[in-house]
C-alpha atoms as a PDB file:
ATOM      1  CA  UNK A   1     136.810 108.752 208.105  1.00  0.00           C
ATOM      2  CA  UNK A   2     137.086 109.259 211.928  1.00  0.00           C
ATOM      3  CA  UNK A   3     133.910 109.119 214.151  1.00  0.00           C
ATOM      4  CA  UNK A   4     133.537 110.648 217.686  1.00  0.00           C
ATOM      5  CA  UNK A   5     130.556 109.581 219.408  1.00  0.00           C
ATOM      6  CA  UNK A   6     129.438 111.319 222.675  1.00  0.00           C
ATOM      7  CA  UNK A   7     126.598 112.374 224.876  1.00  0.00           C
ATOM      8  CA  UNK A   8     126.243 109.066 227.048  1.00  0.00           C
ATOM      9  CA  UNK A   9     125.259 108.890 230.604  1.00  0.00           C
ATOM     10  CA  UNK A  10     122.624 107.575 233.038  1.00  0.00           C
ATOM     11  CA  UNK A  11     118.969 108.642 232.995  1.00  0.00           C
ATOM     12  CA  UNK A  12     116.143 108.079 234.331  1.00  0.00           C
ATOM     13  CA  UNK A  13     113.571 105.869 233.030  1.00  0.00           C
ATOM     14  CA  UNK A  14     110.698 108.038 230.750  1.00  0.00           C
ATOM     15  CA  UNK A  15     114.182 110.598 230.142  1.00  0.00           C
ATOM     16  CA  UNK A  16     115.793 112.083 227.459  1.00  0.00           C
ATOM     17  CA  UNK A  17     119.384 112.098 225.903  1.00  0.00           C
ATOM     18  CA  UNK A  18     120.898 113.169 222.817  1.00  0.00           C
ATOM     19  CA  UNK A  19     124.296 111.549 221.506  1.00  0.00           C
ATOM     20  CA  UNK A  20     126.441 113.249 219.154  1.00  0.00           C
ATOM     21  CA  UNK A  21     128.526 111.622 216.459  1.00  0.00           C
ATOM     22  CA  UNK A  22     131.414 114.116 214.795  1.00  0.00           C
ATOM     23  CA  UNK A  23     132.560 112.941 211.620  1.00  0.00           C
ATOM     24  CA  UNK A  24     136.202 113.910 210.136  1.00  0.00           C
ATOM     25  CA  UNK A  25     135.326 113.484 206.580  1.00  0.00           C
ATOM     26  CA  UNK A  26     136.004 115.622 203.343  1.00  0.00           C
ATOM     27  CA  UNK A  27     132.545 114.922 202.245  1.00  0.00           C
ATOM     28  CA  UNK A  28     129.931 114.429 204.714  1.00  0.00           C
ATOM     29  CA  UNK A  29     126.964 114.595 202.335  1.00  0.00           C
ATOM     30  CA  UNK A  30     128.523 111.423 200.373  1.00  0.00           C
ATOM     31  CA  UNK A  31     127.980 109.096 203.652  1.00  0.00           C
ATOM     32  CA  UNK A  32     125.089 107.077 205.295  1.00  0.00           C
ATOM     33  CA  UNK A  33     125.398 107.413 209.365  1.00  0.00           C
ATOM     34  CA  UNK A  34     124.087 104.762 210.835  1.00  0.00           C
ATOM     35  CA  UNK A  35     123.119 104.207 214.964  1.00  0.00           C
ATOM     36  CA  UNK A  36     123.756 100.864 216.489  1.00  0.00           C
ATOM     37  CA  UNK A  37     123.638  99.446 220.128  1.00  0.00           C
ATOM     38  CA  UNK A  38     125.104  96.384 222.101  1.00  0.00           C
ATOM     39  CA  UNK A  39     123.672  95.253 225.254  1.00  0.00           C
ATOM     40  CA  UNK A  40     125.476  93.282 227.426  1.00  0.00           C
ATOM     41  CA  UNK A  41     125.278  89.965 226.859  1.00  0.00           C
ATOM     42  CA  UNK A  42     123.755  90.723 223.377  1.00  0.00           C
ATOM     43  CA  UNK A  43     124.663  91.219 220.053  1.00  0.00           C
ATOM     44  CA  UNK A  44     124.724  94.341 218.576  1.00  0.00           C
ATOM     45  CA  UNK A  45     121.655  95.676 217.084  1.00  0.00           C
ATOM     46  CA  UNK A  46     120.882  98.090 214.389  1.00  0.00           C
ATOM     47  CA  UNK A  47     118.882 101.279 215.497  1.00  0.00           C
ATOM     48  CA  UNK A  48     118.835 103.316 212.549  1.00  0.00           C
ATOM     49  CA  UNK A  49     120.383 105.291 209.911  1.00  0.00           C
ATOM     50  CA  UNK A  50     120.246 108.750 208.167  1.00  0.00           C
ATOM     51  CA  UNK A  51     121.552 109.724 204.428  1.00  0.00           C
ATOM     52  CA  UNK A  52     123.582 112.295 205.388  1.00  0.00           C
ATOM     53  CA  UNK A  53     122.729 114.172 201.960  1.00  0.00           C
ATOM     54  CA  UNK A  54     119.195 113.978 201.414  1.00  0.00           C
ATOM     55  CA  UNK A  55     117.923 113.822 205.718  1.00  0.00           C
ATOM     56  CA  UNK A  56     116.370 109.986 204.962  1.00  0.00           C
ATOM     57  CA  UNK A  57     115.849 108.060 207.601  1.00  0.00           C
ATOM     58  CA  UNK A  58     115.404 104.811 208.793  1.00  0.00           C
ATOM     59  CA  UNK A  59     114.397 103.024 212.077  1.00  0.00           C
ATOM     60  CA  UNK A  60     114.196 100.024 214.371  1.00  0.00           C
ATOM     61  CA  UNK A  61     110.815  98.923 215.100  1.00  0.00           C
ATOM     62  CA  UNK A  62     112.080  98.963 219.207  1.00  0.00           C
ATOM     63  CA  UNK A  63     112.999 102.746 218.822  1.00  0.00           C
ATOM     64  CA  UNK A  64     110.091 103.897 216.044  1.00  0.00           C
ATOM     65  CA  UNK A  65     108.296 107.012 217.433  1.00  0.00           C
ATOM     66  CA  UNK A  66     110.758 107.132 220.698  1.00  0.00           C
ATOM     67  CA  UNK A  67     114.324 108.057 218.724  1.00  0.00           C
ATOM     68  CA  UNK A  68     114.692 110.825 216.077  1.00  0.00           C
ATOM     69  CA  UNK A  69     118.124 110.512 214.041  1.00  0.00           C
ATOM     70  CA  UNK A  70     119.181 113.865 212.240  1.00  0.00           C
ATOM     71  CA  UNK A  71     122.069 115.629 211.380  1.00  0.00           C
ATOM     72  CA  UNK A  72     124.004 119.030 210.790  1.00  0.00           C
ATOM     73  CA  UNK A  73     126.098 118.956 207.774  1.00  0.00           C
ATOM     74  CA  UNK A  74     127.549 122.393 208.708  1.00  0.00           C
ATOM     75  CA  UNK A  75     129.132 120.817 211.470  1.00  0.00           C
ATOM     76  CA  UNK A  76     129.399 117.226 210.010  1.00  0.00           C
ATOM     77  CA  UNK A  77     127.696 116.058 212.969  1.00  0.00           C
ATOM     78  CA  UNK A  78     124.766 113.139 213.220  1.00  0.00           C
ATOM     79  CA  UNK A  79     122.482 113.086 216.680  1.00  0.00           C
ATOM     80  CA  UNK A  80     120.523 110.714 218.012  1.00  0.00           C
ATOM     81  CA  UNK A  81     117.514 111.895 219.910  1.00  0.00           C
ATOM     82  CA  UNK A  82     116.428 109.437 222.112  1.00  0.00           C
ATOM     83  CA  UNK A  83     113.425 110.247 223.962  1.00  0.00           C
ATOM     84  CA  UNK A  84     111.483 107.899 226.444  1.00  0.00           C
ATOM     85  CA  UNK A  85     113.480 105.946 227.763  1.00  0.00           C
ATOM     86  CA  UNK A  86     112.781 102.577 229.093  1.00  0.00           C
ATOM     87  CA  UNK A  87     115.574 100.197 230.818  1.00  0.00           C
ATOM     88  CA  UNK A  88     115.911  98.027 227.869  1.00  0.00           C
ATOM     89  CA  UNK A  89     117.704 101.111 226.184  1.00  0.00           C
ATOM     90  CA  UNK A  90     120.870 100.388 228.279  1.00  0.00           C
ATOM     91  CA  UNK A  91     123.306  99.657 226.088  1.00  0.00           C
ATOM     92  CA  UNK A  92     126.467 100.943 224.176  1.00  0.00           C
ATOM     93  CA  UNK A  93     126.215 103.421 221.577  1.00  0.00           C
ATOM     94  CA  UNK A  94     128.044 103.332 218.145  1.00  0.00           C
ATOM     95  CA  UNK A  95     127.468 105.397 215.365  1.00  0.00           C
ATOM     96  CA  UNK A  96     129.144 104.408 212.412  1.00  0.00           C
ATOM     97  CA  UNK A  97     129.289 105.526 208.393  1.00  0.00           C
ATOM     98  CA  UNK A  98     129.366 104.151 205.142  1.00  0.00           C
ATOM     99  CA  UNK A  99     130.077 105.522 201.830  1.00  0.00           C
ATOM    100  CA  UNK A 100     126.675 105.650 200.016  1.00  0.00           C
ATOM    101  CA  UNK A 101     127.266 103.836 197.429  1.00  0.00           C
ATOM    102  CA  UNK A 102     128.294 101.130 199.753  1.00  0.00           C
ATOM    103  CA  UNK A 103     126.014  99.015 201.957  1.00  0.00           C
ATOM    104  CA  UNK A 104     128.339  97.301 204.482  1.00  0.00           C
ATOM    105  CA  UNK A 105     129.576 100.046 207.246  1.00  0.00           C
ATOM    106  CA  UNK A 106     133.080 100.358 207.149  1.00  0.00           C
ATOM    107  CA  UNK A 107     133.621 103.161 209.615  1.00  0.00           C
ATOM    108  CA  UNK A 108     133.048 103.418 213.676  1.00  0.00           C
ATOM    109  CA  UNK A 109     133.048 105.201 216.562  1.00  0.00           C
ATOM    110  CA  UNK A 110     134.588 104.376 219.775  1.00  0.00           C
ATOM    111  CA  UNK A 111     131.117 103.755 221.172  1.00  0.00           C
ATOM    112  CA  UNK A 112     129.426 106.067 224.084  1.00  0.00           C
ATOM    113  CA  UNK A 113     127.509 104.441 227.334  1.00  0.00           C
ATOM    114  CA  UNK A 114     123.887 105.029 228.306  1.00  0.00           C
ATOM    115  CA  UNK A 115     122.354 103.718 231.062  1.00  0.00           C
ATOM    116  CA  UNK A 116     118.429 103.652 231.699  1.00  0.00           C
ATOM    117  CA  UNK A 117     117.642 103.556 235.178  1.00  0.00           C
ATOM    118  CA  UNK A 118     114.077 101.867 236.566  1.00  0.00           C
END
C-alpha cells in the first residue's frame, strides 16, 4: 500500500483547506484511513479516521465539528476537510491506512504541510 498525501499550504486563520490522500491499493474498501498531525515540537496526534468501506468516522475532540474526513472509493482517495482554521492547526499532515482487521497503522504517507496564519 502506497499513500500520497497532498493539498498543504498556508491559510489564513478562520480558512479552509482540503488535503487529499491517494491510495495504491488493490482493495481500498478493505482499509481504515486514518488522519494524523505533528506539530513542531510535539508529538504526533491522532485526528481521525474513516472505514473506507462502510463511510464511519471518527474524530478528535480538537477537530470535532471543524474537520470532515470522507472518501471516494472510485478514485481510492480519502480527504480531509478542514474548515476553520485556528493557528494551533499548524502542523504536518499524514494520512495513513490499516488493514481493517488490523488496529495498529502500518501504512503512511510522506506527510503534507499546513500552516495557519494569525
Amino acid at each position: 500500500v502506497q499513500l500520497q498525501a497532498s493539498g498543504g499550504g498556508l491559510v489564513q486563520a478562520g480558512g479552509s483547506l482540503r488535503l487529499s490522500c491517494a491510495a495504491s491499493v488493490r482493495s481500498f474498501s478493505n482499509y481504515v484511513m486514518g488522519w494524523f498531525r505533528q506539530a513542531p515540537g510535539k508529538e504526533r496526534e491522532f485526528v481521525g479516521s474513516i472505514n473506507l468501506s462502510v463511510g464511519r468516522v471518527v474524530y478528535a475532540d480538537t477537530v470535532k465539528g471543524r474537520f470532515t474526513i470522507s472518501r471516494d472509493k472510485s478514485k481510492n482517495t480519502g480527504y480531509l476537510q478542514m474548515n476553520s482554521l485556528k493557528p494551533e492547526d499548524t502542523a504536518i499532515y499524514y494520512c495513513a491506512a490499516h488493514h481493517r482487521v488490523q488496529s495498529e497503522y502500518e501504512y503512511w504517507g510522506q506527510g503534507t504541510l499546513v500552516t495557519v496564519s494569525s
